[in-house]
PDB file of N, CA and C in Angstrom:
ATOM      1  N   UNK A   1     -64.350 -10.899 -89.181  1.00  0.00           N
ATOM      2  CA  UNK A   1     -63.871  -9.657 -88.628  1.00  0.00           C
ATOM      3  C   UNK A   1     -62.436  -9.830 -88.161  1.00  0.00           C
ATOM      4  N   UNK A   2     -61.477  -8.443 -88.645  1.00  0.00           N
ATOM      5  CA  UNK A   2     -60.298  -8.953 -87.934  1.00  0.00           C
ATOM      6  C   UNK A   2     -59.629  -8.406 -86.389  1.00  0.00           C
ATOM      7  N   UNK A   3     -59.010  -8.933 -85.656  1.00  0.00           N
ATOM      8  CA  UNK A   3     -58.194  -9.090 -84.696  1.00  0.00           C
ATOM      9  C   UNK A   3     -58.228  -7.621 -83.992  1.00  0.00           C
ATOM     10  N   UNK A   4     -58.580  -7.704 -82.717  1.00  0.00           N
ATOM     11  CA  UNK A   4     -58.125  -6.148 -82.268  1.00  0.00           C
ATOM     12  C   UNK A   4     -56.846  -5.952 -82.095  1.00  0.00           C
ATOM     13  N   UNK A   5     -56.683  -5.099 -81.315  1.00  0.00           N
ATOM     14  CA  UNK A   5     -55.495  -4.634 -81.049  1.00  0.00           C
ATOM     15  C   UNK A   5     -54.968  -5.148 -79.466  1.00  0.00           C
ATOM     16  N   UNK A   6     -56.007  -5.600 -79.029  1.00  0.00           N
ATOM     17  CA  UNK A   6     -55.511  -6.201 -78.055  1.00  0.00           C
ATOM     18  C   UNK A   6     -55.002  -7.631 -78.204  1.00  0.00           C
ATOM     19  N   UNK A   7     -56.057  -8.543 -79.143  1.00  0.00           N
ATOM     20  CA  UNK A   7     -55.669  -9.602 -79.522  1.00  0.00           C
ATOM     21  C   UNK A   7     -54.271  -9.742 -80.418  1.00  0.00           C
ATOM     22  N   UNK A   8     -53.725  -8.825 -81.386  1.00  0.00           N
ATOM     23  CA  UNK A   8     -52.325  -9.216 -81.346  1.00  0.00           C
ATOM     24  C   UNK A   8     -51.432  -8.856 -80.589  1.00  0.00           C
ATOM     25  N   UNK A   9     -51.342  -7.905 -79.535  1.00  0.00           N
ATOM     26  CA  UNK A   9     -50.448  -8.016 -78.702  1.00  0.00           C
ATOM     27  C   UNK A   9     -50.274  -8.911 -77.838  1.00  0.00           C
ATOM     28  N   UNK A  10     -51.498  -9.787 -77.450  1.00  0.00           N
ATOM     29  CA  UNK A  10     -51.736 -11.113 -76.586  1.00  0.00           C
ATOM     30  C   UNK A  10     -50.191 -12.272 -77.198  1.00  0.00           C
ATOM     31  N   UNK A  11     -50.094 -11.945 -78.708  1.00  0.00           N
ATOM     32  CA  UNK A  11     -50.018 -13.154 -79.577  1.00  0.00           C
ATOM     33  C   UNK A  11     -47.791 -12.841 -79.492  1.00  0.00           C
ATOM     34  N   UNK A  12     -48.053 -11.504 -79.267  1.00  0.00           N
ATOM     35  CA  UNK A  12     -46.585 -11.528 -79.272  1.00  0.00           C
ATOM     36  C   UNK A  12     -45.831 -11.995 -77.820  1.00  0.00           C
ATOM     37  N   UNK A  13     -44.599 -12.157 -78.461  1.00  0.00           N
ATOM     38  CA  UNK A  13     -43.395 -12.467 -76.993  1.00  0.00           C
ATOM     39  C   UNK A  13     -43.932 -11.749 -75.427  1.00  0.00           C
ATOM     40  N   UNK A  14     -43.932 -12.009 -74.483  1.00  0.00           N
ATOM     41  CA  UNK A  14     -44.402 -11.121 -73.037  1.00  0.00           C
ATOM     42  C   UNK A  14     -43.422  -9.835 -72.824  1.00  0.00           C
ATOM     43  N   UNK A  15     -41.670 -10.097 -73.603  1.00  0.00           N
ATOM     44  CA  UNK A  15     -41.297  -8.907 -73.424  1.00  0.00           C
ATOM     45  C   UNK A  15     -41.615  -7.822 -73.992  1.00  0.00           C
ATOM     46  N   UNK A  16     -41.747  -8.557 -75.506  1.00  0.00           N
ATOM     47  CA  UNK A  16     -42.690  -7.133 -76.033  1.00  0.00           C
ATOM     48  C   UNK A  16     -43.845  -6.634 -75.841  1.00  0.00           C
ATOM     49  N   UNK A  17     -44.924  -7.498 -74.977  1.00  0.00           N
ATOM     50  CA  UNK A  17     -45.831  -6.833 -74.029  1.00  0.00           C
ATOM     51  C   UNK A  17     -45.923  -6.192 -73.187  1.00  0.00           C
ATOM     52  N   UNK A  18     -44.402  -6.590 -72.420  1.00  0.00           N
ATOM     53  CA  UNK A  18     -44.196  -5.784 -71.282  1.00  0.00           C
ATOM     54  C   UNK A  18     -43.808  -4.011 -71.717  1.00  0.00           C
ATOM     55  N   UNK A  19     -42.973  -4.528 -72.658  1.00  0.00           N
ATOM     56  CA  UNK A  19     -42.341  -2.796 -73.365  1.00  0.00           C
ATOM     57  C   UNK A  19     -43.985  -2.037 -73.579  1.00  0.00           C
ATOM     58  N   UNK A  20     -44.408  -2.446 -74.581  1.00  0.00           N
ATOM     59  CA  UNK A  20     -45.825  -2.246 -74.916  1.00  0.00           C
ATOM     60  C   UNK A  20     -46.582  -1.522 -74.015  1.00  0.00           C
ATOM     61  N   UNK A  21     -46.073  -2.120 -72.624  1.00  0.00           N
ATOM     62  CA  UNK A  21     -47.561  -1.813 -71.631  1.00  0.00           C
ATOM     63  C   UNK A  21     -46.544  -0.172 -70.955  1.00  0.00           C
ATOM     64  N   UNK A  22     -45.756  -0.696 -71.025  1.00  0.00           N
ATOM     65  CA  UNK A  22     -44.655   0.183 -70.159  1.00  0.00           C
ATOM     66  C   UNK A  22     -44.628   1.750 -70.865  1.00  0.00           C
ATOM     67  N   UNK A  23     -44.800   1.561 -72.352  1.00  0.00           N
ATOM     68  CA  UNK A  23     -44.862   2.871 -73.238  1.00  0.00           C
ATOM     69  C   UNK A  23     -45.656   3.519 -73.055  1.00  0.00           C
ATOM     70  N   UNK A  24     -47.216   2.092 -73.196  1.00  0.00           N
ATOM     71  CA  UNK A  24     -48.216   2.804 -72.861  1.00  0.00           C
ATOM     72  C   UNK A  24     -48.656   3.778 -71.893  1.00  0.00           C
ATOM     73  N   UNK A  25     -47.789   3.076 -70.541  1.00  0.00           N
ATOM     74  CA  UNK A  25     -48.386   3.806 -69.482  1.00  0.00           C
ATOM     75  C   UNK A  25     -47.427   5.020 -69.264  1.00  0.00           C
ATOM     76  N   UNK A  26     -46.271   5.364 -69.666  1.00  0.00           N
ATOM     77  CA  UNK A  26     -45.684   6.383 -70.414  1.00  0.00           C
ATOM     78  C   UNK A  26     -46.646   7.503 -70.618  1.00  0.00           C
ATOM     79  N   UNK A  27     -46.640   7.126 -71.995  1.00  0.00           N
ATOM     80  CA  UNK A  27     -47.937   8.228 -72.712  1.00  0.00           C
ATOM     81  C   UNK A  27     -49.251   8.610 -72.360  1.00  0.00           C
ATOM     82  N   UNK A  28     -49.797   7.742 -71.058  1.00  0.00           N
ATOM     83  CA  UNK A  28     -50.559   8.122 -70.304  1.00  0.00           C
ATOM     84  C   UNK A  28     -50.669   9.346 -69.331  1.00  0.00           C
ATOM     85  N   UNK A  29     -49.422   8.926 -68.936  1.00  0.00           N
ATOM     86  CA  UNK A  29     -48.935   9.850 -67.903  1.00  0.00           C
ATOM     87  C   UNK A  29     -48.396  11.078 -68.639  1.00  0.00           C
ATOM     88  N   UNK A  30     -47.783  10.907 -69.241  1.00  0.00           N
ATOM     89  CA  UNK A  30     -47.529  12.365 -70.484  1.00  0.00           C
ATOM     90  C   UNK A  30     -48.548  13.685 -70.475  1.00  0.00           C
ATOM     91  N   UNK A  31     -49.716  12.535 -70.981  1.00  0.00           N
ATOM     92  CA  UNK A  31     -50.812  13.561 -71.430  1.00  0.00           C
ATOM     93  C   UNK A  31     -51.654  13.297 -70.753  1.00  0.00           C
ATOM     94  N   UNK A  32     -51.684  13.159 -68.975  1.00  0.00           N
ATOM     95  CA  UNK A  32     -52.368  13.963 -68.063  1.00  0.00           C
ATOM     96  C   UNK A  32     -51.501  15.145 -67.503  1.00  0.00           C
ATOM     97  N   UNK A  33     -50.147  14.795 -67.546  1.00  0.00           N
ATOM     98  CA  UNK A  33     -49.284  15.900 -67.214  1.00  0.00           C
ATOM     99  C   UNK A  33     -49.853  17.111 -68.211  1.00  0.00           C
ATOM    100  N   UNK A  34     -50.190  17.208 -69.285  1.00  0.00           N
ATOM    101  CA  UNK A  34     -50.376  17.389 -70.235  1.00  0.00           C
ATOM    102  C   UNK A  34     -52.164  18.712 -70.071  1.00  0.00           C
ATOM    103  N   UNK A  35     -52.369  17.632 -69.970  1.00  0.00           N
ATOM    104  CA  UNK A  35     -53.981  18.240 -69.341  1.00  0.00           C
ATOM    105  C   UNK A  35     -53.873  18.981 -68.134  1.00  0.00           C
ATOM    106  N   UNK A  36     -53.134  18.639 -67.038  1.00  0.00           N
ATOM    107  CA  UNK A  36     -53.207  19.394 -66.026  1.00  0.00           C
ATOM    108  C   UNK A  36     -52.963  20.771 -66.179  1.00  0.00           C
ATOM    109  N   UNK A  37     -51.072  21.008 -67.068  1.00  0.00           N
ATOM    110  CA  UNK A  37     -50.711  22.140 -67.231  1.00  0.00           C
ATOM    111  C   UNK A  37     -52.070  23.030 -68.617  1.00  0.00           C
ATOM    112  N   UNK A  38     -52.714  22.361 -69.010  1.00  0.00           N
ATOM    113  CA  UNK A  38     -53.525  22.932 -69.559  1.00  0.00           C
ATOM    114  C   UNK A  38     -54.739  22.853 -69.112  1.00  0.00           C
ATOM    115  N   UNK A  39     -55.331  23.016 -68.339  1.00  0.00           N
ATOM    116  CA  UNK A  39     -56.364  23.511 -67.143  1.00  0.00           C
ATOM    117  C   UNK A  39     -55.271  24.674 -66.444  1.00  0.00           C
ATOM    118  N   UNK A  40     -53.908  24.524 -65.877  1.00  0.00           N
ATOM    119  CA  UNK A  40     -52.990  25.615 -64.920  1.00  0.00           C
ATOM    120  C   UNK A  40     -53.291  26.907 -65.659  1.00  0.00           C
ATOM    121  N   UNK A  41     -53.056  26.431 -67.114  1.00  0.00           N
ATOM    122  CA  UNK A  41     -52.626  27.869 -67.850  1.00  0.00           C
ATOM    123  C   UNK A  41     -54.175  28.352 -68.235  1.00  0.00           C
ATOM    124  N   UNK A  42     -54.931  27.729 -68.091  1.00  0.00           N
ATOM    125  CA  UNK A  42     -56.416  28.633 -68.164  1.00  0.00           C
ATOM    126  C   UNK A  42     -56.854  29.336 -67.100  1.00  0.00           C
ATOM    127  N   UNK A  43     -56.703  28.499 -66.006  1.00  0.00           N
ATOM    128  CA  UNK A  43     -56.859  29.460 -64.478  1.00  0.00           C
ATOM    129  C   UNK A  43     -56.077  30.508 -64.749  1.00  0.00           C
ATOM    130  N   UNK A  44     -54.625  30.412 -64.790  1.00  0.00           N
ATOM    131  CA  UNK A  44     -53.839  31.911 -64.625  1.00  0.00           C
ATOM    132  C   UNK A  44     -54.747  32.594 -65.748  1.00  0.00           C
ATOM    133  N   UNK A  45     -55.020  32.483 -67.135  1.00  0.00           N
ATOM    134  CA  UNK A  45     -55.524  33.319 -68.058  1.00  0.00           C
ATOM    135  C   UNK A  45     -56.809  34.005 -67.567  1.00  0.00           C
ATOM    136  N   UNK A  46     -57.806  33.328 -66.575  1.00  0.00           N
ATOM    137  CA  UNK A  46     -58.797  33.946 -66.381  1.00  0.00           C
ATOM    138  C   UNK A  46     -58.275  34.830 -64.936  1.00  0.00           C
ATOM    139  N   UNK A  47     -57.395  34.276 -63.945  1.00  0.00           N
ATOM    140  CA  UNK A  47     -57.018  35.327 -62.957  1.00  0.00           C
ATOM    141  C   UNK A  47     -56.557  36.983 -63.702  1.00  0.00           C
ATOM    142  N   UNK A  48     -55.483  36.603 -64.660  1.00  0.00           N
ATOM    143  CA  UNK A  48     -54.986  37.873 -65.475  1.00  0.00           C
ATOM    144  C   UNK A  48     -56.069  38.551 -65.846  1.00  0.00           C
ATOM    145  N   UNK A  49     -57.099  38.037 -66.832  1.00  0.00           N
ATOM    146  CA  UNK A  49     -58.101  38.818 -66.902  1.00  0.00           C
ATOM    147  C   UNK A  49     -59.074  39.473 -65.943  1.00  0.00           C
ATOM    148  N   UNK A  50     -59.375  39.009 -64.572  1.00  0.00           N
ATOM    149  CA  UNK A  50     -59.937  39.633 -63.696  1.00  0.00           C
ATOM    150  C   UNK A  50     -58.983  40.170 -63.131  1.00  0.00           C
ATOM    151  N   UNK A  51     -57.674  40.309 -63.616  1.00  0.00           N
ATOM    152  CA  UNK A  51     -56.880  41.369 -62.593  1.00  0.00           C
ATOM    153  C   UNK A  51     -56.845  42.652 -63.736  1.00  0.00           C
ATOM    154  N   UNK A  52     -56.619  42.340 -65.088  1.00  0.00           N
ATOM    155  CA  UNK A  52     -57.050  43.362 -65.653  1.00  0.00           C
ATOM    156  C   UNK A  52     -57.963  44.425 -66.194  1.00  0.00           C
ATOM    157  N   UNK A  53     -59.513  43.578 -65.957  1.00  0.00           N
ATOM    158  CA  UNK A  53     -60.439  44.285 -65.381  1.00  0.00           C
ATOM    159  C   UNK A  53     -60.568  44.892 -64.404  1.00  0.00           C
ATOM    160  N   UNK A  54     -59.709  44.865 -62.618  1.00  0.00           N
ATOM    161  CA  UNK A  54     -59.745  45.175 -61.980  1.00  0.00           C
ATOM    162  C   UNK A  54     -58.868  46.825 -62.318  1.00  0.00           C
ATOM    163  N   UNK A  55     -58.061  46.364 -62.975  1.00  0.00           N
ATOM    164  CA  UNK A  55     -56.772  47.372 -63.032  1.00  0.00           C
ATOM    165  C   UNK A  55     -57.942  48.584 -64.044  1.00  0.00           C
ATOM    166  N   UNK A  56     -58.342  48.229 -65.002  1.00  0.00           N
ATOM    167  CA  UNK A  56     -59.560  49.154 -65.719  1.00  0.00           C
ATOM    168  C   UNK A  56     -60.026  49.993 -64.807  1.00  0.00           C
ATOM    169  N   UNK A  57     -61.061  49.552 -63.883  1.00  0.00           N
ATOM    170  CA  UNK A  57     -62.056  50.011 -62.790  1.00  0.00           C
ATOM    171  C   UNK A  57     -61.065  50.840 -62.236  1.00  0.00           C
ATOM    172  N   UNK A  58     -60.114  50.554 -61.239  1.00  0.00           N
ATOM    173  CA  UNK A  58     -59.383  51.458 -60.654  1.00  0.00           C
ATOM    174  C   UNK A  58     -58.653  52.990 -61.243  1.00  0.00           C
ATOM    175  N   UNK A  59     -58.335  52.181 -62.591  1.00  0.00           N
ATOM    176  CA  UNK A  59     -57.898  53.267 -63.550  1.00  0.00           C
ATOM    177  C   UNK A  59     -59.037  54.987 -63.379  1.00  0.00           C
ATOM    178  N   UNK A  60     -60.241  54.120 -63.673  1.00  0.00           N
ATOM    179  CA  UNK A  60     -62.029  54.887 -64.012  1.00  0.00           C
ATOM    180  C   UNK A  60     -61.981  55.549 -62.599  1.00  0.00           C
ATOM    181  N   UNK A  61     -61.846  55.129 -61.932  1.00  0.00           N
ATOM    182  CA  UNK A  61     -61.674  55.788 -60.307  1.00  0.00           C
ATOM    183  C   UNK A  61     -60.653  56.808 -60.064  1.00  0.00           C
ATOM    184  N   UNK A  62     -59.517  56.448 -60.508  1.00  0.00           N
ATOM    185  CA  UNK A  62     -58.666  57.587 -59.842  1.00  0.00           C
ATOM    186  C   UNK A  62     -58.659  58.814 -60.798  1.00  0.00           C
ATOM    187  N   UNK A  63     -59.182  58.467 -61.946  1.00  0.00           N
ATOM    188  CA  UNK A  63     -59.067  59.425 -63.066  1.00  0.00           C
ATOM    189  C   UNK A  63     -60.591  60.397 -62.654  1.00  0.00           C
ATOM    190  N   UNK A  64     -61.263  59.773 -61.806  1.00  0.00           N
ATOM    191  CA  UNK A  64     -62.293  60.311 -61.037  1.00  0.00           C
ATOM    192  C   UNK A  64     -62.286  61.320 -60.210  1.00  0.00           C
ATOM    193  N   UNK A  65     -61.522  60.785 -59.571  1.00  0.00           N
ATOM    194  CA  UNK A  65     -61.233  61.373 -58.361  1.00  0.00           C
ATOM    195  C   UNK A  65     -60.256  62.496 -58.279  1.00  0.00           C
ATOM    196  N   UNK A  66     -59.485  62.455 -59.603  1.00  0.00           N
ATOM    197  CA  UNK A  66     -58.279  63.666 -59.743  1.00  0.00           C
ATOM    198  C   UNK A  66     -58.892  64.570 -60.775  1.00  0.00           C
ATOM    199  N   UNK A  67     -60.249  64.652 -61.411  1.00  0.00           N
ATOM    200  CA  UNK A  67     -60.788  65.572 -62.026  1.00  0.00           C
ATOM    201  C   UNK A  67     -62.028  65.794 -61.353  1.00  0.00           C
TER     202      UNK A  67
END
């Protein structure tokens, strides 16, 4: 069986491990930034929608109330 991926980075120079680890944890952080703003933008999407259901109902009401 061959070599993971951890085992050849073991095998290279430590600076290029260090870069390695440093990218990695980069792109980690990326794409939780990543995830967060995409959970943000679903909350606002479901607030908008219960504000525009709200805005409906009220609509049904005053159009009620003035006929």
């Amino acid at each position: 069986m061959g070599k993971s991926l951890r085992e050849k980075i073991k095998e290279l120079p430590i600076e290029r491990q260090n870069k390695i680890e440093k990218r990695a944890q980069e792109l980690i952080a990326l794409e939780l930034t990543r995830q967060k703003l995409r959970l943000e933008k679903l909350k606002l999407r479901k607030v908008r929608i219960i504000n525009q259901k709200k805005v409906i109902i009220l609509r049904k009401v005053n159009d009620n109330v003035l006929f």
